[in-house]
Protein backbone atom coordinates (compact mmCIF):
# COMPACT_ATOMS: atom_id res chain seq x y z
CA UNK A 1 137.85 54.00 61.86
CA UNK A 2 134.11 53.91 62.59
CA UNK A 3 133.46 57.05 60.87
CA UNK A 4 135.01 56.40 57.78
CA UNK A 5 133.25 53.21 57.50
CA UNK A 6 130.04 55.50 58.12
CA UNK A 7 131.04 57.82 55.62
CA UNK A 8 132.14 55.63 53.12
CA UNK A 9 128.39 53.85 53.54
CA UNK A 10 126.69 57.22 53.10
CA UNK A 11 128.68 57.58 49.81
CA UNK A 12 127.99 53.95 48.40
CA UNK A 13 124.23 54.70 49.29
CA UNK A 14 124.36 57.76 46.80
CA UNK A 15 125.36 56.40 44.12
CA UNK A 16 123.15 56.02 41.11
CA UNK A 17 120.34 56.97 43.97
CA UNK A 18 118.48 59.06 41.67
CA UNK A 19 117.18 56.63 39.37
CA UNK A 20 113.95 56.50 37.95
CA UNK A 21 110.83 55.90 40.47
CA UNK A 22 109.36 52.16 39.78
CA UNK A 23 105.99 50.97 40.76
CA UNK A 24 105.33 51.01 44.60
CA UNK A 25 107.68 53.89 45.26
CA UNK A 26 105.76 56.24 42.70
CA UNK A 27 102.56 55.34 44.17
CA UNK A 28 103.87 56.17 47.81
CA UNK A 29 105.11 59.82 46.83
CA UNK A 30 101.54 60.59 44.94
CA UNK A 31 99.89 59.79 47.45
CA UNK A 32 101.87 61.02 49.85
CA UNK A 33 101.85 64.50 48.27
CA UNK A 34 98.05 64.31 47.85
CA UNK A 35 96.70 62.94 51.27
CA UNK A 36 96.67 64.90 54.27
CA UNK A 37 98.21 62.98 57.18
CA UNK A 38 94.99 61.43 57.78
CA UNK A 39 94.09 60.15 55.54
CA UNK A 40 97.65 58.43 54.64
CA UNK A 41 96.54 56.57 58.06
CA UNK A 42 93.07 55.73 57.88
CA UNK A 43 92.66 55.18 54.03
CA UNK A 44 95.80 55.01 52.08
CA UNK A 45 97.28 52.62 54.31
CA UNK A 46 94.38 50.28 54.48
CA UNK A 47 95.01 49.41 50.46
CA UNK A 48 99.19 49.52 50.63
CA UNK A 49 99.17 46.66 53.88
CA UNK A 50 101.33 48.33 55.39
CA UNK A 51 101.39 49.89 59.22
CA UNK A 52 101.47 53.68 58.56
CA UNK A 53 104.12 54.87 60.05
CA UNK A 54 106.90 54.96 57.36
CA UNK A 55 104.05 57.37 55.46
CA UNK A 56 103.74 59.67 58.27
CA UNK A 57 107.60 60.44 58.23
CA UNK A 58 107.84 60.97 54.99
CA UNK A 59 104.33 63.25 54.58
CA UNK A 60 106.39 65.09 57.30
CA UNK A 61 109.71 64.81 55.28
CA UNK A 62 107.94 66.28 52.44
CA UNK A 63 107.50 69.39 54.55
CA UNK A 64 111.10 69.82 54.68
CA UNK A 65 112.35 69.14 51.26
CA UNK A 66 110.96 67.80 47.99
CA UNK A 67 110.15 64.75 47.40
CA UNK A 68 112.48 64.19 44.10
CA UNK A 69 113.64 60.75 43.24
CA UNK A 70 116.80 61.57 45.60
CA UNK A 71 115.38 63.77 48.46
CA UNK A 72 112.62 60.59 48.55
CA UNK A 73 115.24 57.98 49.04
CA UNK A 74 117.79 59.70 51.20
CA UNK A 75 115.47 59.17 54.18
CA UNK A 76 115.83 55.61 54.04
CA UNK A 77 119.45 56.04 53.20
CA UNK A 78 119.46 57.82 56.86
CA UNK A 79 117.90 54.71 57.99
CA UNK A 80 120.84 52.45 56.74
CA UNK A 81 123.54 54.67 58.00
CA UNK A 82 122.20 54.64 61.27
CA UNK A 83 121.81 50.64 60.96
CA UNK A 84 124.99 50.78 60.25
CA UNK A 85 125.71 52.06 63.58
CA UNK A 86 123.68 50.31 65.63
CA UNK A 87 124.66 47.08 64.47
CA UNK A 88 128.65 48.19 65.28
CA UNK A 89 127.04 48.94 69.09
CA UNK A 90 125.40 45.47 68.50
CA UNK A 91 128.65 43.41 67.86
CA UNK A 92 130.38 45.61 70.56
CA UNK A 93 127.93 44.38 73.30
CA UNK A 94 128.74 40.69 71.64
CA UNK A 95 132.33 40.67 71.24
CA UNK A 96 135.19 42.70 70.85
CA UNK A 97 135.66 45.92 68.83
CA UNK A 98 137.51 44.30 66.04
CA UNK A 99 134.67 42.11 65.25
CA UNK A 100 132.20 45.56 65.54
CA UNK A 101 134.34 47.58 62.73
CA UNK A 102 134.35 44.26 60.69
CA UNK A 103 130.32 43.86 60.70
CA UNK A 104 130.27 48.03 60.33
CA UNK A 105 132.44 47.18 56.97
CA UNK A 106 130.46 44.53 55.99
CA UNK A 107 126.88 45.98 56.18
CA UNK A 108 128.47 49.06 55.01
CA UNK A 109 128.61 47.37 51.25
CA UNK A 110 126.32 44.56 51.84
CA UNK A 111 124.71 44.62 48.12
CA UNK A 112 120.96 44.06 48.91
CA UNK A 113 121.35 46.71 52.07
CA UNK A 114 122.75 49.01 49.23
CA UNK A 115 120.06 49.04 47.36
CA UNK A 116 117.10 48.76 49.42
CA UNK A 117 118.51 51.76 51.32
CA UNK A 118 118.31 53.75 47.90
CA UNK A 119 114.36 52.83 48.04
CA UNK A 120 111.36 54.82 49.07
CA UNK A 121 109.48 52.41 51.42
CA UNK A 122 109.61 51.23 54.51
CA UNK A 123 112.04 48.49 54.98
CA UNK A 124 115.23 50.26 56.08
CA UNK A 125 113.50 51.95 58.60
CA UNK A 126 111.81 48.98 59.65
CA UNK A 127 115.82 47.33 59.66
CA UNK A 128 116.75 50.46 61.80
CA UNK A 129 114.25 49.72 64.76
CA UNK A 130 114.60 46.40 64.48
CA UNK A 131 118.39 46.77 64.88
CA UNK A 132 117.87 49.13 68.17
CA UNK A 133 114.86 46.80 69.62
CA UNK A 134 117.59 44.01 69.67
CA UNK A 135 120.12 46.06 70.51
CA UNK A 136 118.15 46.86 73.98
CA UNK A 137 116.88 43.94 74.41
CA UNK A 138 120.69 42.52 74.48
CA UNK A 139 121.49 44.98 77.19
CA UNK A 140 118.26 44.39 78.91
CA UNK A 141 119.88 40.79 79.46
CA UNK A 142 122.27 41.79 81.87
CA UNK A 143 121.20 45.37 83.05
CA UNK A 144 117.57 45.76 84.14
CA UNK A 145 117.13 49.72 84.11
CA UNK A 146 114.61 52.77 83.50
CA UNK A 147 116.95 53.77 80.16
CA UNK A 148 117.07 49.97 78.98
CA UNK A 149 113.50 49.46 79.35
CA UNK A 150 112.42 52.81 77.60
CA UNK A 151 115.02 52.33 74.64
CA UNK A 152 113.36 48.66 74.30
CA UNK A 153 109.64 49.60 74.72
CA UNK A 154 110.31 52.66 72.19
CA UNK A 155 112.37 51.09 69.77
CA UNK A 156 109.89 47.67 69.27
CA UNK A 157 106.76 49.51 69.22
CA UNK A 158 108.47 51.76 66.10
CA UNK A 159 109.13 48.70 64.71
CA UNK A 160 105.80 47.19 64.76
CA UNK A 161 104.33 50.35 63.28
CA UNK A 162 106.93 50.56 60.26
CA UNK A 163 106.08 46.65 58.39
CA UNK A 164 104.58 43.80 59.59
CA UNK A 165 107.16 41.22 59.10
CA UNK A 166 109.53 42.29 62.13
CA UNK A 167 106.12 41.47 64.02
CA UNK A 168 107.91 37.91 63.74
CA UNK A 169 110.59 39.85 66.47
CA UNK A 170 107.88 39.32 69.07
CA UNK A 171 108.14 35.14 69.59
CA UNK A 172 111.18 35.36 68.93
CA UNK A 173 112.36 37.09 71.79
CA UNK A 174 109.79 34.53 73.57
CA UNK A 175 111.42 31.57 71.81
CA UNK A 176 114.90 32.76 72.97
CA UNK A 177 113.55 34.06 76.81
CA UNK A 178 111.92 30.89 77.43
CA UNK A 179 114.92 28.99 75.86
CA UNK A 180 117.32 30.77 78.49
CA UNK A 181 115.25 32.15 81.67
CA UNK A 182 117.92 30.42 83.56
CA UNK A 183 120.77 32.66 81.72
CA UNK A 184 118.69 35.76 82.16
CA UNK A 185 118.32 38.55 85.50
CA UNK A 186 115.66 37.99 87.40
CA UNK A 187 114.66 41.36 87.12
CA UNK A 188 114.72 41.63 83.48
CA UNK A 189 113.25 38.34 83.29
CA UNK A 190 110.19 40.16 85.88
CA UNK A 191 110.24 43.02 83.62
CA UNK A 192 109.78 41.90 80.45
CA UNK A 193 106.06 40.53 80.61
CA UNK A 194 104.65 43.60 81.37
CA UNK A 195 106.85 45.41 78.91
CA UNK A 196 105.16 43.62 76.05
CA UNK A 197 101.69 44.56 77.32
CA UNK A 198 102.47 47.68 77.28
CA UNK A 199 104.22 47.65 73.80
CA UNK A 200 100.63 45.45 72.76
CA UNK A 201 98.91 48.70 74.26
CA UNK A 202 100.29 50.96 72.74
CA UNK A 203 99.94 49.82 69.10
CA UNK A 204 96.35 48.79 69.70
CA UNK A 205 95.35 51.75 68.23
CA UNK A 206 96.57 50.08 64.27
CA UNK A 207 95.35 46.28 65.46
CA UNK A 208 91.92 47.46 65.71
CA UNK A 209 92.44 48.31 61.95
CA UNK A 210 94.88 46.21 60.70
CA UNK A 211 91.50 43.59 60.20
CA UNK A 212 89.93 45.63 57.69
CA UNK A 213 93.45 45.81 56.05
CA UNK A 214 94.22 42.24 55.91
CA UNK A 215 90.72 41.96 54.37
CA UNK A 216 91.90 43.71 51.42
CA UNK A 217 94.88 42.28 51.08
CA UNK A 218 93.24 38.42 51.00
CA UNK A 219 90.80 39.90 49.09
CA UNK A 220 93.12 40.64 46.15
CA UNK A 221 94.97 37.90 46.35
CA UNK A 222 92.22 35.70 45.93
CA UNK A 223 90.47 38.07 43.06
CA UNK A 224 94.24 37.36 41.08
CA UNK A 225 95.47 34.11 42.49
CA UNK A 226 98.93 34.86 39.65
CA UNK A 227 99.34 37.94 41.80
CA UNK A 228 99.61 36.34 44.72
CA UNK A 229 102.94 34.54 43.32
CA UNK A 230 104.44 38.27 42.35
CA UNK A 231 103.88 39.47 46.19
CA UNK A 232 104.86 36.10 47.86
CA UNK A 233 105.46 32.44 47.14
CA UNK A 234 106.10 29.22 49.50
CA UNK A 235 107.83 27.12 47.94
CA UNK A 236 111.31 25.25 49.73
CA UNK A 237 113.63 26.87 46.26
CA UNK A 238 112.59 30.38 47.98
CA UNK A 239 114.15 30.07 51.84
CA UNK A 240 117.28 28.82 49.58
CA UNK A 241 117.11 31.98 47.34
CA UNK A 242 116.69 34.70 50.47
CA UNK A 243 119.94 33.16 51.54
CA UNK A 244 121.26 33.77 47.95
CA UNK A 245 120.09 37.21 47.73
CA UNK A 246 121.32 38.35 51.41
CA UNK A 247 124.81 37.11 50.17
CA UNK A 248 125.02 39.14 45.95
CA UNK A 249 121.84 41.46 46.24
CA UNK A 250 119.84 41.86 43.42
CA UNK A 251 121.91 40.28 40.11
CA UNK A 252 120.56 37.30 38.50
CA UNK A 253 121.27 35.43 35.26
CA UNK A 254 118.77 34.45 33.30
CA UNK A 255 120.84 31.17 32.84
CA UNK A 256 120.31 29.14 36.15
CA UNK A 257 123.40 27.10 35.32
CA UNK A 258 125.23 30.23 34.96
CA UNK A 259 124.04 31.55 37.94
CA UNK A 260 124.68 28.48 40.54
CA UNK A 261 128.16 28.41 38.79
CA UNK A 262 129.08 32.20 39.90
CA UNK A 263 127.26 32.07 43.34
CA UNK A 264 128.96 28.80 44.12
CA UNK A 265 132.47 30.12 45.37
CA UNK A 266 130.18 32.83 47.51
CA UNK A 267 128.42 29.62 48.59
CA UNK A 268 131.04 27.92 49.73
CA UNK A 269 132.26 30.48 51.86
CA UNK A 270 129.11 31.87 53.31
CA UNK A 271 128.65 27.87 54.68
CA UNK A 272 132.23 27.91 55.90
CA UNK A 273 131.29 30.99 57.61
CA UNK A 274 128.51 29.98 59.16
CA UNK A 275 130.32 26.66 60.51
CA UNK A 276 133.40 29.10 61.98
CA UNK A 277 130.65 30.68 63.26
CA UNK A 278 129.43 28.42 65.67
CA UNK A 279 133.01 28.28 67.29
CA UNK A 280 132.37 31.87 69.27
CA UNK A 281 128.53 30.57 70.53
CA UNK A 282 127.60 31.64 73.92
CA UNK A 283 123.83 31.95 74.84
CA UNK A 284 123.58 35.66 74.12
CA UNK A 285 125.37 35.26 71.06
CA UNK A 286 122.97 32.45 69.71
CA UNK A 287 120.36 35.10 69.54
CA UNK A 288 121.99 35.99 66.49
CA UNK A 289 120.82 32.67 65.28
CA UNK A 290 117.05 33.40 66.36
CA UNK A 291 116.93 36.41 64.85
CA UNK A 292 117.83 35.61 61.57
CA UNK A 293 116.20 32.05 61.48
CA UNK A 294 113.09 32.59 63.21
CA UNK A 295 111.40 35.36 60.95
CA UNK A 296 112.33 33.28 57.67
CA UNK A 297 110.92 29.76 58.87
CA UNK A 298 107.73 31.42 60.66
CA UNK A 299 107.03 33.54 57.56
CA UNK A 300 107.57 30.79 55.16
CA UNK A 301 105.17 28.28 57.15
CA UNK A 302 102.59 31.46 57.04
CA UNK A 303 102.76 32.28 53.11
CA UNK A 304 100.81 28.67 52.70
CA UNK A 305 97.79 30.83 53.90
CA UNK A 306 98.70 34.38 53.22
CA UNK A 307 101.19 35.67 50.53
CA UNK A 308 103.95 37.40 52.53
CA UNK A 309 107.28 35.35 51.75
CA UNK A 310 109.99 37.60 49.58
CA UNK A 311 113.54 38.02 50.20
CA UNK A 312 113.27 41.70 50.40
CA UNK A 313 110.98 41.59 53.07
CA UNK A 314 113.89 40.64 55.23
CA UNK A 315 116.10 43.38 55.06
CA UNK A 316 115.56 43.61 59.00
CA UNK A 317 117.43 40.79 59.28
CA UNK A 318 120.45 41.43 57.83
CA UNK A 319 122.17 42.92 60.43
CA UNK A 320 122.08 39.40 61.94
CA UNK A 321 123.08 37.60 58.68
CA UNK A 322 126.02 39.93 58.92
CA UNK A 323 127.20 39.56 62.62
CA UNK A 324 127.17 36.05 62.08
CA UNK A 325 130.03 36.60 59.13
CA UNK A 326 131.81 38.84 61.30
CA UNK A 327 131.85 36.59 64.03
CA UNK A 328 133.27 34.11 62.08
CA UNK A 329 135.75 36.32 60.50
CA UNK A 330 137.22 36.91 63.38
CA UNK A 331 137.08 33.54 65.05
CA UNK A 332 140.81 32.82 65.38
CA UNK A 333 141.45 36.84 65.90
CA UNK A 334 144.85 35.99 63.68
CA UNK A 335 145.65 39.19 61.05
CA UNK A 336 146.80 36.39 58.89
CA UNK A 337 143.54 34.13 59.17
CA UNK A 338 141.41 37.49 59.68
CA UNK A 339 142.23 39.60 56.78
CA UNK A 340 142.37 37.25 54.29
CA UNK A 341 138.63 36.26 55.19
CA UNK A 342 137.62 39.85 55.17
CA UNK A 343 138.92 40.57 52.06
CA UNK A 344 137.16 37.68 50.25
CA UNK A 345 133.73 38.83 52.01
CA UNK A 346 134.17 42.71 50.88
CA UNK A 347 135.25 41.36 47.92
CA UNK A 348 131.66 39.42 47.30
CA UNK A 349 130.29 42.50 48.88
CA UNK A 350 131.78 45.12 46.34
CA UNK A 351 132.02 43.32 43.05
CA UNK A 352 127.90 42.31 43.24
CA UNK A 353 127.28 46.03 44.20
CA UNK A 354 129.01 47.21 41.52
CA UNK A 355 127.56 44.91 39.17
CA UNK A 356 124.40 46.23 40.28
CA UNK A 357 125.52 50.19 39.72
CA UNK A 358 126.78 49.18 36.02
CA UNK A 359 123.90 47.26 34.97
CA UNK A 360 120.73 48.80 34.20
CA UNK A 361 119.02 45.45 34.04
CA UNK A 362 119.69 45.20 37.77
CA UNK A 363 118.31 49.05 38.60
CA UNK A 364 114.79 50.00 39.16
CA UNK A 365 111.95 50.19 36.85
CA UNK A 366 112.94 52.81 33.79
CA UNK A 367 109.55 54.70 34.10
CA UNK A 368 111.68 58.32 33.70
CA UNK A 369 112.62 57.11 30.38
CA UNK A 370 109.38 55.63 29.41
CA UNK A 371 107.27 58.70 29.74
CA UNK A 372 109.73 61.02 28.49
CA UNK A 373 109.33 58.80 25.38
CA UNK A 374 105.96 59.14 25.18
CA UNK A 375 106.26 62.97 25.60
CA UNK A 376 108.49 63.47 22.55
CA UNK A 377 106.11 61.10 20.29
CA UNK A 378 102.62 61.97 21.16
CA UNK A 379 100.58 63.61 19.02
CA UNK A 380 97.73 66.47 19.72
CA UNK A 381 95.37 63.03 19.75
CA UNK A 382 96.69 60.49 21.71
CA UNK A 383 96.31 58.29 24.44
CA UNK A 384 98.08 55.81 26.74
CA UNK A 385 96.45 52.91 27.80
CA UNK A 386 97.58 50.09 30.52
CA UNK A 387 96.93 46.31 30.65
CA UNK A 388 94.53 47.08 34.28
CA UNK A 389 91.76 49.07 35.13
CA UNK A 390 93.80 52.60 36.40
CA UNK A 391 97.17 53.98 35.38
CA UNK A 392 100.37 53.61 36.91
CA UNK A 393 101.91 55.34 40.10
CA UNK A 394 105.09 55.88 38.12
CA UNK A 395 103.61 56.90 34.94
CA UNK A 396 101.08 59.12 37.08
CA UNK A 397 104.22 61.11 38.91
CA UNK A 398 106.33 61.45 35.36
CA UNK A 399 103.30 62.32 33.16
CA UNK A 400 101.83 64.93 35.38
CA UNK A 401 99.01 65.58 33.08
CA UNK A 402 100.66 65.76 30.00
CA UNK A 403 99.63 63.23 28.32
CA UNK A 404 95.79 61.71 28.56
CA UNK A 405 96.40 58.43 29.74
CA UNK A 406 93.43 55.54 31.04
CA UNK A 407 93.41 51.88 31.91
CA UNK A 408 92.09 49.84 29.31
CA UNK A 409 90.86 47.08 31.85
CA UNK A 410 87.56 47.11 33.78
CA UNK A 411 88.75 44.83 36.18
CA UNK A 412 92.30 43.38 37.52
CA UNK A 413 91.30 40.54 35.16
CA UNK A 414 90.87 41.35 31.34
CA UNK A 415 87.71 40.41 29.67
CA UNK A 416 87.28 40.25 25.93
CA UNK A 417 83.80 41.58 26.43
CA UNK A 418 84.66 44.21 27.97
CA UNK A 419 88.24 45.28 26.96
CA UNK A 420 86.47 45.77 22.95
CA UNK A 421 83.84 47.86 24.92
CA UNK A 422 86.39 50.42 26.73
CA UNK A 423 88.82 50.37 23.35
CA UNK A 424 85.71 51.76 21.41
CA UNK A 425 84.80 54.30 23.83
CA UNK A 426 88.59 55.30 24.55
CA UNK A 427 89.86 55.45 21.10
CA UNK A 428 86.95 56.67 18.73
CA UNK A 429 88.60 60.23 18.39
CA UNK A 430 91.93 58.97 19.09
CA UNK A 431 94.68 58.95 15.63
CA UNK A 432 97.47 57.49 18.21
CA UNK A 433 97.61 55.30 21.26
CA UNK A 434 100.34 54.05 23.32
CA UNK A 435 99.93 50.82 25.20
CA UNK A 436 102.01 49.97 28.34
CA UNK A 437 102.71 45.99 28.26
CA UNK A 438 103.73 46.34 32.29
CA UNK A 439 101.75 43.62 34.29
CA UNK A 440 99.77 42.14 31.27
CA UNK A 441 101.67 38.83 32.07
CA UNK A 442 99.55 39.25 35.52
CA UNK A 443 96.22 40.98 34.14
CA UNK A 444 96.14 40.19 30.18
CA UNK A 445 98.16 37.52 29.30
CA UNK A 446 96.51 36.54 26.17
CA UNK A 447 96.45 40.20 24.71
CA UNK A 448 93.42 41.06 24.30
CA UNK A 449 93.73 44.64 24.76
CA UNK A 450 96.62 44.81 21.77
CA UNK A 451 94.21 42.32 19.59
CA UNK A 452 91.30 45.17 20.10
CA UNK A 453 93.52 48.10 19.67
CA UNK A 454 94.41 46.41 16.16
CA UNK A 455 90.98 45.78 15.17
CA UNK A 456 89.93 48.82 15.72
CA UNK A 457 92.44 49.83 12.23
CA UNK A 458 94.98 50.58 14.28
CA UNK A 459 98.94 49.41 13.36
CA UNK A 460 101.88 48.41 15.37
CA UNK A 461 104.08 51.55 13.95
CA UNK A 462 107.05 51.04 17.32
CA UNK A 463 108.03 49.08 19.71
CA UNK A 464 110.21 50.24 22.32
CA UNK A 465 111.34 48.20 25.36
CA UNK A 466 112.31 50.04 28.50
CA UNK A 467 114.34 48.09 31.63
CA UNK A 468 111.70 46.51 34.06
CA UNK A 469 109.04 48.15 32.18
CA UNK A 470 108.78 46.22 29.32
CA UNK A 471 107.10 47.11 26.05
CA UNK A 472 105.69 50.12 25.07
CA UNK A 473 103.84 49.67 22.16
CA UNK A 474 102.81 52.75 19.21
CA UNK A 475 99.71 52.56 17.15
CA UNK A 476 98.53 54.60 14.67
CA UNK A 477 95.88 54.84 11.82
């Protein structure tokens, strides 16, 4: 049964996988194609904020296959397979192996695991270590050996070098040791001091240059404070939403009222579940509780002073969100109370994935599209401008050269000043120019750049509007 669960997540993880590249993906494979392993380390990773290890695999992955929209993505979907798995051996070490199959199901079309396992970056690798740090750590509990340690000491330093949010793992294995010394061996309990020095030694390496990073990181936050609200917020609505999100993925309505309406049945039982939950709690088991709680609370106090809180930041604990269902689910370990509870779950599970496969407005940026656009309209005597100071990753890895493309910013911020400056100097020999609307809510939200373009005798000849891309504007004179 196990394997067909596996299998049947590998399959749901390949569909619609090869969809176009958006934003932060795009920029990863450039750069990753164009950096030597190096300086993916030492420079690229200093501006993505990011530790650097998710890079290095996939600069090596690259050496092995190309990095298409699908071969890019399939090593994270080999991160949420083996998630998958790990989190089975997780519930097996908690409970009993019905309630194991029943998290493997669950995970296995989890809606938001789904997707971001279809994404180039870092997160479901991150998920992965995070998942076999806790699973050791669980065994390391009750059984203090050589193989226990090493699996913990390997698997949590991997973590800390793939994102920075399971660095919230660390107190909270503290939190929970502390909590229950009394509970633990005294030999683990011995063991596990000096087994965090040595995990704190061995990624000192990336803290002596993670300060430089988070230098850069405050220091665009602060140059765009509107930004800061795309890559993080702290506000009480967004804890709420994360739990929303972990439950129907990605799918939204842009009718709030709508929305509450539809997620309130999944609501409903998601509480229930957690109550039924707390029915099967034994000391080991609430660590379930710590791992899923403490990184949300701890990140959302920290995002008053740094920008870091967003739901998909927390794919590493969903494993936990979903062991709690399971546990649940199988509370009464009844067929008749069990399957009808599993049902409903898979049920939430399938019918938000699939909303997310049929919708396009649900799917990643439509940069494939967008550029292909511009291929079959430019002229001899064109340009493509962007509402920043650079072009786009996304636009970058479609357009290979193509098409001469520029920002039309000279700064994050526009400027009239000097947006009418750069639109003289870009377009003086220029007969057409496309102009990408993406982020202009963040960098040019009064519109300068399309008031110069039309001064400069210039008109509005198309409008096009491409899924998470917005806009692409067509002038001409």
């Amino acid at each position: 049964m196990l394997y067909l669960i596996l299998f049947i997540a590998l399959l749901l993880r390949l569909i619609n996988i090869n969809q176009s590249l958006w934003l932060d993906e795009a920029i990863n494979l450039n750069n990753v194609n164009a950096l030597s392993f190096g300086d993916l380390i030492f420079k690229y990773s200093l501006s993505d904020f990011h530790p650097p290890l998710y890079h290095i695999i996939l600069k090596g992955w690259s050496l092995i296959v190309p990095l298409s929209e699908f071969f890019a993505r399939f090593l994270s979907v080999i991160f949420a397979v083996a998630t998958v798995y790990v989190t089975y051996l997780i519930a097996k070490k908690l409970y009993e192996e019905k309630t194991a199959l029943i998290v493997a199901l669950l995970l296995t079309t989890a809606p938001l695991h789904i997707y971001y396992s279809q994404e180039a970056r870092m997160y479901m690798m991150a998920a992965f270590f995070t998942s076999l740090s806790v699973y050791f750590f669980l065994k390391l509990l009750e059984k203090d050996n050589i193989k226990n340690w090493t699996g913990f000491i390997v698997a949590t330093t991997l973590m800390l070098y793939s994102d920075y949010l399971p660095y919230l793992m660390i107190p909270a294995y503290f939190f929970y040791i502390l909590i229950f010394r009394k509970k633990i061996s005294k030999n683990s309990l011995k063991g596990f001091i000096p087994a965090f020095l040595l995990i704190l030694f061995l990624i000192i390496p990336w803290l002596l240059i993670l300060p430089d990073q988070l230098k850069t990181g405050l220091s665009a936050a602060s140059a765009s404070p509107a930004w800061s609200d795309v890559v993080g917020s702290s506000q009480i609505k967004d804890l709420g939403l994360s739990l929303v999100k972990f439950t129907i993925g990605r799918i939204s309505s842009d009718n709030n009222l709508i929305y509450a309406l539809l997620f309130a049945p999944a609501g409903i039982y998601v509480f229930l579940l957690f109550l039924l939950s707390l029915f099967r709690l034994s000391p080991k088991r609430l660590f379930l509780w710590v791992w899923l709680l403490f990184p949300l609370l701890s990140a959302f106090l920290i995002s008053y002073f740094v920008p870091i809180f967003a739901y998909f930041r927390f794919i590493f604990v969903l494993p936990a969100f979903y062991l709690i269902w399971a546990s649940a689910i199988n509370t009464v370990n009844i067929n008749k109370i069990t399957v009808p509870l599993l049902l409903f779950a898979t049920s939430i599970n399938l019918i938000s994935t699939f909303i997310y496969y049929l919708n396009p407005k649900f799917q990643r940026e439509n940069w494939r599209d967008a550029v292909s656009y511009i291929h079959q309209n430019a002229k001899e005597n064109s340009i493509v401008l962007f509402e920043s100071n650079y072009t786009t990753g996304p636009f970058d890895y479609y357009n290979n050269g193509m098409v001469e493309a520029s920002g039309g910013l000279d700064s994050f911020s526009a400027d009239s000043e000097q947006v009418k400056e750069n639109v003289e100097n870009l377009t003086k020999t220029k007969d057409q120019v496309f102009l990408f609307q993406y982020l202009s809510g963040v960098t040019d939200p009064n519109g300068i750049l399309f008031e110069e373009i039309i001064n400069k005798g210039f008109k509005n000849t198309s409008t096009v509007d491409f899924a998470g891309v917005g806009f692409v504007y067509e002038f001409n004179r």
